[in-house]
PDB file of N, CA and C in Angstrom:
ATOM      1  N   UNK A   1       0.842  -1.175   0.000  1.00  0.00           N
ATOM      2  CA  UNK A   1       0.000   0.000   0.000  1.00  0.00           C
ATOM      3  C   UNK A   1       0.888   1.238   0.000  1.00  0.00           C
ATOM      4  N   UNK A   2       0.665   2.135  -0.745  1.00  0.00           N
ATOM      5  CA  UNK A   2       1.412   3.343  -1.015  1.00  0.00           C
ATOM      6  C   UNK A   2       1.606   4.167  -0.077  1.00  0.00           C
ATOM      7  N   UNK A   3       0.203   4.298   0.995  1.00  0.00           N
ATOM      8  CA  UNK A   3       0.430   4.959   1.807  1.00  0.00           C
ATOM      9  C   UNK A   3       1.284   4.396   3.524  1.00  0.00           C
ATOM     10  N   UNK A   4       1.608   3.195   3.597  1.00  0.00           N
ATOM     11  CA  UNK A   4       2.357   2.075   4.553  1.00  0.00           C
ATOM     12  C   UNK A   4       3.200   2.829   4.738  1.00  0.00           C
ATOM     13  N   UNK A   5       3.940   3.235   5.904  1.00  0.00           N
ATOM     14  CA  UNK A   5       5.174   3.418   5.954  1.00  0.00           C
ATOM     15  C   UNK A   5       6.150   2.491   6.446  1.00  0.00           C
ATOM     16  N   UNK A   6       7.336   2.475   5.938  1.00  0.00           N
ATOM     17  CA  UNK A   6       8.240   1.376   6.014  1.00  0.00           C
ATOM     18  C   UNK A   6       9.613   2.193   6.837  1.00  0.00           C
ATOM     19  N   UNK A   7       9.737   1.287   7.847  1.00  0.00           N
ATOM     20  CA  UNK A   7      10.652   1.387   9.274  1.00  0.00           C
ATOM     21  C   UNK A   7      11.451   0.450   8.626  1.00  0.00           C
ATOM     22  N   UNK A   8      12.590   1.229   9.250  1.00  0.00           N
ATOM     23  CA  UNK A   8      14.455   0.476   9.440  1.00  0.00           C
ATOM     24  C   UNK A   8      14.980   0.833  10.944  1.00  0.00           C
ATOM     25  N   UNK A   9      15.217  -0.109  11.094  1.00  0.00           N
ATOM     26  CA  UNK A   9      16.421  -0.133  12.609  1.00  0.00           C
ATOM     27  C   UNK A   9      17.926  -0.237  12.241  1.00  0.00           C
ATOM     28  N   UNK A  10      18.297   0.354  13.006  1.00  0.00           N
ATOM     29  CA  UNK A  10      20.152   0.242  13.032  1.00  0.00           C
ATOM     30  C   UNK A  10      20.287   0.420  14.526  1.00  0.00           C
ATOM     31  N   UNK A  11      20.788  -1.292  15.083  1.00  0.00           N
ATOM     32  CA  UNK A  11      20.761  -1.341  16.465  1.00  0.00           C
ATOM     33  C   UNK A  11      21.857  -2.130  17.130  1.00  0.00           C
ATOM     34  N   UNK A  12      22.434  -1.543  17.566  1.00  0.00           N
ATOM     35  CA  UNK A  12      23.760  -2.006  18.160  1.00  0.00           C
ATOM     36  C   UNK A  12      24.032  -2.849  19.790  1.00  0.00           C
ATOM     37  N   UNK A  13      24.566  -3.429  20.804  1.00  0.00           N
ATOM     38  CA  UNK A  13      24.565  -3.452  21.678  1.00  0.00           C
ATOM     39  C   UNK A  13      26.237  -2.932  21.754  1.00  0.00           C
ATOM     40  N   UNK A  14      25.740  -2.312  23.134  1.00  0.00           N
ATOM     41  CA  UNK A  14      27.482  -1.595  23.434  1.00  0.00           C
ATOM     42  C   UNK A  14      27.012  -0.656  24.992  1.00  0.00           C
ATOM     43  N   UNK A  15      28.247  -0.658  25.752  1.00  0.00           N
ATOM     44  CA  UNK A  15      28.329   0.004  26.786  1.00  0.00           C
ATOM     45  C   UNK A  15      29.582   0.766  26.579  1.00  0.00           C
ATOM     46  N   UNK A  16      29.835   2.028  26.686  1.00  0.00           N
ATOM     47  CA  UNK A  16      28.214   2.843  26.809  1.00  0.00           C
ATOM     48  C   UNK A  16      27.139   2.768  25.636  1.00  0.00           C
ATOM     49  N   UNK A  17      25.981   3.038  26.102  1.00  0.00           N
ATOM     50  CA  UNK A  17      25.401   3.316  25.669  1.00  0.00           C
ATOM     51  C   UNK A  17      25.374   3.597  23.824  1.00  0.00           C
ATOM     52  N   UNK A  18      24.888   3.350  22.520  1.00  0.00           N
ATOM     53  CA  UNK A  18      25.312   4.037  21.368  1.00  0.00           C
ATOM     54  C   UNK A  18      24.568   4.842  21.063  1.00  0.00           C
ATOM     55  N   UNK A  19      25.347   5.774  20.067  1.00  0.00           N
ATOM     56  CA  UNK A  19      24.485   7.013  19.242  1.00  0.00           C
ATOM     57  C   UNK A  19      24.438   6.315  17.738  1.00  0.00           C
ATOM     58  N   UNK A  20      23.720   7.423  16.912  1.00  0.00           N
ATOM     59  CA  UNK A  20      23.544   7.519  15.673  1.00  0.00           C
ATOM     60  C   UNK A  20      24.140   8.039  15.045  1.00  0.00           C
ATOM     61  N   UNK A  21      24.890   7.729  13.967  1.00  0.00           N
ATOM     62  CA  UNK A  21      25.305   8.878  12.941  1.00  0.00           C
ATOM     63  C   UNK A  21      25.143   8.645  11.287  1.00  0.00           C
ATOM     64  N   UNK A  22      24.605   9.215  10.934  1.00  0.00           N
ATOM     65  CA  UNK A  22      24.540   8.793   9.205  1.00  0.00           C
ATOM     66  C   UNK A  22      25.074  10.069   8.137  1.00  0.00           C
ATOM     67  N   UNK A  23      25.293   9.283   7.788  1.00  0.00           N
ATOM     68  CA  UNK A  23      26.380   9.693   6.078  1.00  0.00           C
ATOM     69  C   UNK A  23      25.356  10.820   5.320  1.00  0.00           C
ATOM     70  N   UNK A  24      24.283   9.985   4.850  1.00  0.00           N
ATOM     71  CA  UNK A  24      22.772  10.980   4.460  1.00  0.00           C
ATOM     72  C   UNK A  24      21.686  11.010   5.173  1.00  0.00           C
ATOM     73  N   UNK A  25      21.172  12.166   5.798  1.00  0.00           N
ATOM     74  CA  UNK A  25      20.317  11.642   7.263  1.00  0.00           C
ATOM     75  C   UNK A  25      19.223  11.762   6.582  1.00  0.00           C
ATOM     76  N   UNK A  26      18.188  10.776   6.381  1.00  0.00           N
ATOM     77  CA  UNK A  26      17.104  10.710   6.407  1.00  0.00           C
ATOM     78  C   UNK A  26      16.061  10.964   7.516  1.00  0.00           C
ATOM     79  N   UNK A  27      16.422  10.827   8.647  1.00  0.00           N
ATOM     80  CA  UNK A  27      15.660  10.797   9.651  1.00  0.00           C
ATOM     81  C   UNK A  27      17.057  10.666  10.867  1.00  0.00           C
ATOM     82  N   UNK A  28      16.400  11.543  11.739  1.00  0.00           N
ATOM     83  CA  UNK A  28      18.180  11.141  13.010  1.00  0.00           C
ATOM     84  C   UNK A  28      17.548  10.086  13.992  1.00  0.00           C
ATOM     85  N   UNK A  29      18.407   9.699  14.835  1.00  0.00           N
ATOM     86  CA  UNK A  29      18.007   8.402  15.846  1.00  0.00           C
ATOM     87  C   UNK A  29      18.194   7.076  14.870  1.00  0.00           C
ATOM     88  N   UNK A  30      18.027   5.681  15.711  1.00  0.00           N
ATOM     89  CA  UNK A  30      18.289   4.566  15.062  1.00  0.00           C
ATOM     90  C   UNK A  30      17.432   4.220  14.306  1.00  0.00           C
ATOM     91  N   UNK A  31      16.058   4.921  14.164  1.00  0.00           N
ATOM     92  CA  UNK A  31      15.031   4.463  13.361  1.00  0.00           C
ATOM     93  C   UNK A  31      14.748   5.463  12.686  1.00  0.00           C
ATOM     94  N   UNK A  32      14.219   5.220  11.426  1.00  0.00           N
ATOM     95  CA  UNK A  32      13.850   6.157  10.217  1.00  0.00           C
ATOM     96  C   UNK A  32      12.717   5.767   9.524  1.00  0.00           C
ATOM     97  N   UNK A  33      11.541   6.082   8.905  1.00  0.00           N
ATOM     98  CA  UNK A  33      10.551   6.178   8.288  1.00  0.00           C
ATOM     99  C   UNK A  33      10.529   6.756   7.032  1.00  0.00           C
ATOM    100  N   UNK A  34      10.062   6.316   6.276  1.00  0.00           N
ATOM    101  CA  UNK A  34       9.724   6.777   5.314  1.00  0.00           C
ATOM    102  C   UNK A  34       8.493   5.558   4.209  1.00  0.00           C
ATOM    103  N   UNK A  35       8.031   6.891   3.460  1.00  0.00           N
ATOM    104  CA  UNK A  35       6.806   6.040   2.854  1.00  0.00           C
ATOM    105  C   UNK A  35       6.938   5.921   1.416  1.00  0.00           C
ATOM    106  N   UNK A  36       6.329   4.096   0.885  1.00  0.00           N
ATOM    107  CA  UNK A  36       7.118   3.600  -0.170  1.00  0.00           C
ATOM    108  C   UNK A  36       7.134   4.336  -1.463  1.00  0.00           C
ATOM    109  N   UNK A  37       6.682   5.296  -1.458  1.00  0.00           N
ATOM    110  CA  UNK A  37       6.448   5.943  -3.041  1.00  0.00           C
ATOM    111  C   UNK A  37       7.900   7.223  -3.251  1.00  0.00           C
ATOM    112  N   UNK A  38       8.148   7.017  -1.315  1.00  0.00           N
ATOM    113  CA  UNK A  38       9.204   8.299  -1.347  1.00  0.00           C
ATOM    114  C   UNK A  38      10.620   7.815  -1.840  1.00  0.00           C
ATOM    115  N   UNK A  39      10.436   6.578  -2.119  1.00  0.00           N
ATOM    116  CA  UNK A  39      11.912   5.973  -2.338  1.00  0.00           C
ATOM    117  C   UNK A  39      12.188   5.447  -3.891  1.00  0.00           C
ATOM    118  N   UNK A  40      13.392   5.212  -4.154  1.00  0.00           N
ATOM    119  CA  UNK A  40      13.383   4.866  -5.713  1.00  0.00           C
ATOM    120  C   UNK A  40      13.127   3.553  -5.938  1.00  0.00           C
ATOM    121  N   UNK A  41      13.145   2.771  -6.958  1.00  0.00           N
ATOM    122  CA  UNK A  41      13.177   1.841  -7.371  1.00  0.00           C
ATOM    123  C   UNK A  41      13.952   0.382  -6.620  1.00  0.00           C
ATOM    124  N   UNK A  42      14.905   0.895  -6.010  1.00  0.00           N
ATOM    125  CA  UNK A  42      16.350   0.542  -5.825  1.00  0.00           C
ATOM    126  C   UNK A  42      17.059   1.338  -4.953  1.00  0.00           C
ATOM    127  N   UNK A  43      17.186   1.047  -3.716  1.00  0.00           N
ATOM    128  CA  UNK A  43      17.962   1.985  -2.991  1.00  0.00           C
ATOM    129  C   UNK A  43      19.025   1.089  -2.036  1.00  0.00           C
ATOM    130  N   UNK A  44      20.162   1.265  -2.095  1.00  0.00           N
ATOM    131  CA  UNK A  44      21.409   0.791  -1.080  1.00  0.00           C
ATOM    132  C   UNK A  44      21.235   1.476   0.124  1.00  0.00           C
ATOM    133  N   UNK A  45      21.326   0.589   1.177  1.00  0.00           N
ATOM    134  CA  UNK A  45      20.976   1.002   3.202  1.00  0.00           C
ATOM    135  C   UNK A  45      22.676   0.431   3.771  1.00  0.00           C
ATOM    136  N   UNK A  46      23.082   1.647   4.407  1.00  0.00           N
ATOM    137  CA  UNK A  46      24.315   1.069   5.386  1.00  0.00           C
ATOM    138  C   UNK A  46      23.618   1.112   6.417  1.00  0.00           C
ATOM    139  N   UNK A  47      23.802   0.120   7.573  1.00  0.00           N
ATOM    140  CA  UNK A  47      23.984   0.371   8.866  1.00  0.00           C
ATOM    141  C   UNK A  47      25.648  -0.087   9.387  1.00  0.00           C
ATOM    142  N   UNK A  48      25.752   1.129   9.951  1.00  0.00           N
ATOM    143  CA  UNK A  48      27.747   0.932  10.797  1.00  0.00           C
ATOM    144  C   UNK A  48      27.454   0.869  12.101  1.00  0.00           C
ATOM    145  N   UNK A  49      28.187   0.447  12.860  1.00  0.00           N
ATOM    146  CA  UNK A  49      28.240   0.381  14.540  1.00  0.00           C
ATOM    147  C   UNK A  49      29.620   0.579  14.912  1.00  0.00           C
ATOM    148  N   UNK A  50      30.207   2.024  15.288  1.00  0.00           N
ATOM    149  CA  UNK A  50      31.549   2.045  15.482  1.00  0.00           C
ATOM    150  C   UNK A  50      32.017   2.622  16.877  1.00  0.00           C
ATOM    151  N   UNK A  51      32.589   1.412  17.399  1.00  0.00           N
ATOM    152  CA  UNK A  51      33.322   1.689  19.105  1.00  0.00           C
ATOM    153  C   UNK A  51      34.121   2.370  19.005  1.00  0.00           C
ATOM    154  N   UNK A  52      34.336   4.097  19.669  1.00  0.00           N
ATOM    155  CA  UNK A  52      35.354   4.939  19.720  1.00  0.00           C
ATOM    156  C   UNK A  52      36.281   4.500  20.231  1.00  0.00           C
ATOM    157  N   UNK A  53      36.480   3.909  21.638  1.00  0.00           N
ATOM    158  CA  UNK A  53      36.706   3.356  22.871  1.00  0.00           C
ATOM    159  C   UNK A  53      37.831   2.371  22.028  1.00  0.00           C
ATOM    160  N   UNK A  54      37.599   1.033  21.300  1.00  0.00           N
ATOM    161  CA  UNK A  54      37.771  -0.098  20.840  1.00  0.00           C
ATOM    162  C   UNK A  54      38.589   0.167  19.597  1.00  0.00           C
ATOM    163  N   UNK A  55      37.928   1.264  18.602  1.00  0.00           N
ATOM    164  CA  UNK A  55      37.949   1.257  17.328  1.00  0.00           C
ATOM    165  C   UNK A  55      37.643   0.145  16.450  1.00  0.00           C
ATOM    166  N   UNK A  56      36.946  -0.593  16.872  1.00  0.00           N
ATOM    167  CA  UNK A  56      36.194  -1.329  16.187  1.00  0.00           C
ATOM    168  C   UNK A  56      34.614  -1.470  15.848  1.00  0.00           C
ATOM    169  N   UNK A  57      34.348  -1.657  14.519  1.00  0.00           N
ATOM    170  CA  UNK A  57      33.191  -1.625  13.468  1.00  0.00           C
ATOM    171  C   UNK A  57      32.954  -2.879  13.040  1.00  0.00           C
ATOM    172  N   UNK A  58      31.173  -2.598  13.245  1.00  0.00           N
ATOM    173  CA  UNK A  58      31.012  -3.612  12.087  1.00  0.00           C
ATOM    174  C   UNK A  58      29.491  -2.986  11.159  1.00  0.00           C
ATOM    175  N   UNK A  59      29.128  -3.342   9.760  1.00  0.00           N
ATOM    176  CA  UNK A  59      28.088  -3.216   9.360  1.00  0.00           C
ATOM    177  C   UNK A  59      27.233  -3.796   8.906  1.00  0.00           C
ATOM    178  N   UNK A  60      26.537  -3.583   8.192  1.00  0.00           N
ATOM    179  CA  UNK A  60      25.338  -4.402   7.695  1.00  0.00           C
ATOM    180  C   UNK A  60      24.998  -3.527   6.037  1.00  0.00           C
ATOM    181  N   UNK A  61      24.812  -4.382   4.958  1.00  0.00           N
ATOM    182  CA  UNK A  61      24.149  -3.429   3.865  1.00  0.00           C
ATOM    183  C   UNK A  61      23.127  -4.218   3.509  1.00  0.00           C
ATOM    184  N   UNK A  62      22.082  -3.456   3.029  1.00  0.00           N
ATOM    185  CA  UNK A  62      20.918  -3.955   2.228  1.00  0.00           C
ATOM    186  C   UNK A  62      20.413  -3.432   1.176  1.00  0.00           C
ATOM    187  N   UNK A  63      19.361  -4.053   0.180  1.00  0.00           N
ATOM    188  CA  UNK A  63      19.149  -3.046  -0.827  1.00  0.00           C
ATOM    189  C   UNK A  63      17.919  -3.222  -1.226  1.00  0.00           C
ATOM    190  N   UNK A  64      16.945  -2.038  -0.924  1.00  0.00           N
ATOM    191  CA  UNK A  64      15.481  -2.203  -0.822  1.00  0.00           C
ATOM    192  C   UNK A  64      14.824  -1.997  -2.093  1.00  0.00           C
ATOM    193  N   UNK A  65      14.245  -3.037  -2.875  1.00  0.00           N
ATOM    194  CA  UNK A  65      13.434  -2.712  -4.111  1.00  0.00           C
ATOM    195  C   UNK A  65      11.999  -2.567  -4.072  1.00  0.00           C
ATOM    196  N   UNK A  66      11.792  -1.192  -4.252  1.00  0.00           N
ATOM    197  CA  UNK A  66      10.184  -1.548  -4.274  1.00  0.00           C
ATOM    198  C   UNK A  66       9.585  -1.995  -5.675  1.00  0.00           C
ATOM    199  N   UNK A  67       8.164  -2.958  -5.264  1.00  0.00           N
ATOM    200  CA  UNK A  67       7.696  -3.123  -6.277  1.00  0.00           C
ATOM    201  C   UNK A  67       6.903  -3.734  -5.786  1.00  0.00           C
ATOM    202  N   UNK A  68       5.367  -3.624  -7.143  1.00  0.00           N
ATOM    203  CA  UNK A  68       4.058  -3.462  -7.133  1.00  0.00           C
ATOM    204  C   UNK A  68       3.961  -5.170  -7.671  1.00  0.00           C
ATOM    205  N   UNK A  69       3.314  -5.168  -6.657  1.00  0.00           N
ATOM    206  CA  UNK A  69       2.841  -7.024  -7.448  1.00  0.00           C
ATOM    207  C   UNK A  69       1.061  -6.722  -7.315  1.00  0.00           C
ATOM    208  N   UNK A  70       0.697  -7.145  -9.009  1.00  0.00           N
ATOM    209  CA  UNK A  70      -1.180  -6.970  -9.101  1.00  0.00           C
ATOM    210  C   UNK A  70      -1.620  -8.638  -9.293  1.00  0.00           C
ATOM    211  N   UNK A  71      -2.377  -8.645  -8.156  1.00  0.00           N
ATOM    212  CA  UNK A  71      -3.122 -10.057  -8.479  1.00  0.00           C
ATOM    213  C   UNK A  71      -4.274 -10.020  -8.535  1.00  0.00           C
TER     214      UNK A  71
END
């Protein structure tokens, strides 16, 4: 449905506590919204999780296609 909005998480465990940071902010905090007509065809998603403390990362990519199935 066109009007659905479609949620993403980017969720880490870590002490302290983690923040957010993104490259292109769509939305700030770990969760973002947006509704399916607002997106392209084809869109590439990073999620990063990076320990200052540690200096160690890890991520996640995905790649969201929308599309209309008529039955």
């Amino acid at each position: 449905n066109p009007e659905d909005l479609v949620f993403f998480e980017c969720i880490a465990d870590s002490n302290p506590p983690n923040t957010c940071n993104g490259t292109e902010i769509l939305m700030t905090g770990p969760r973002f919204e947006v509704k399916p007509y607002e997106l392209p065809q084809g869109k590439e998603f990073l999620c990063r999780a990076f320990n200052n403390m540690t200096k160690k990362q890890d991520e996640t990519k995905f790649t969201l296609v929308m599309a209309r199935l008529d039955t």
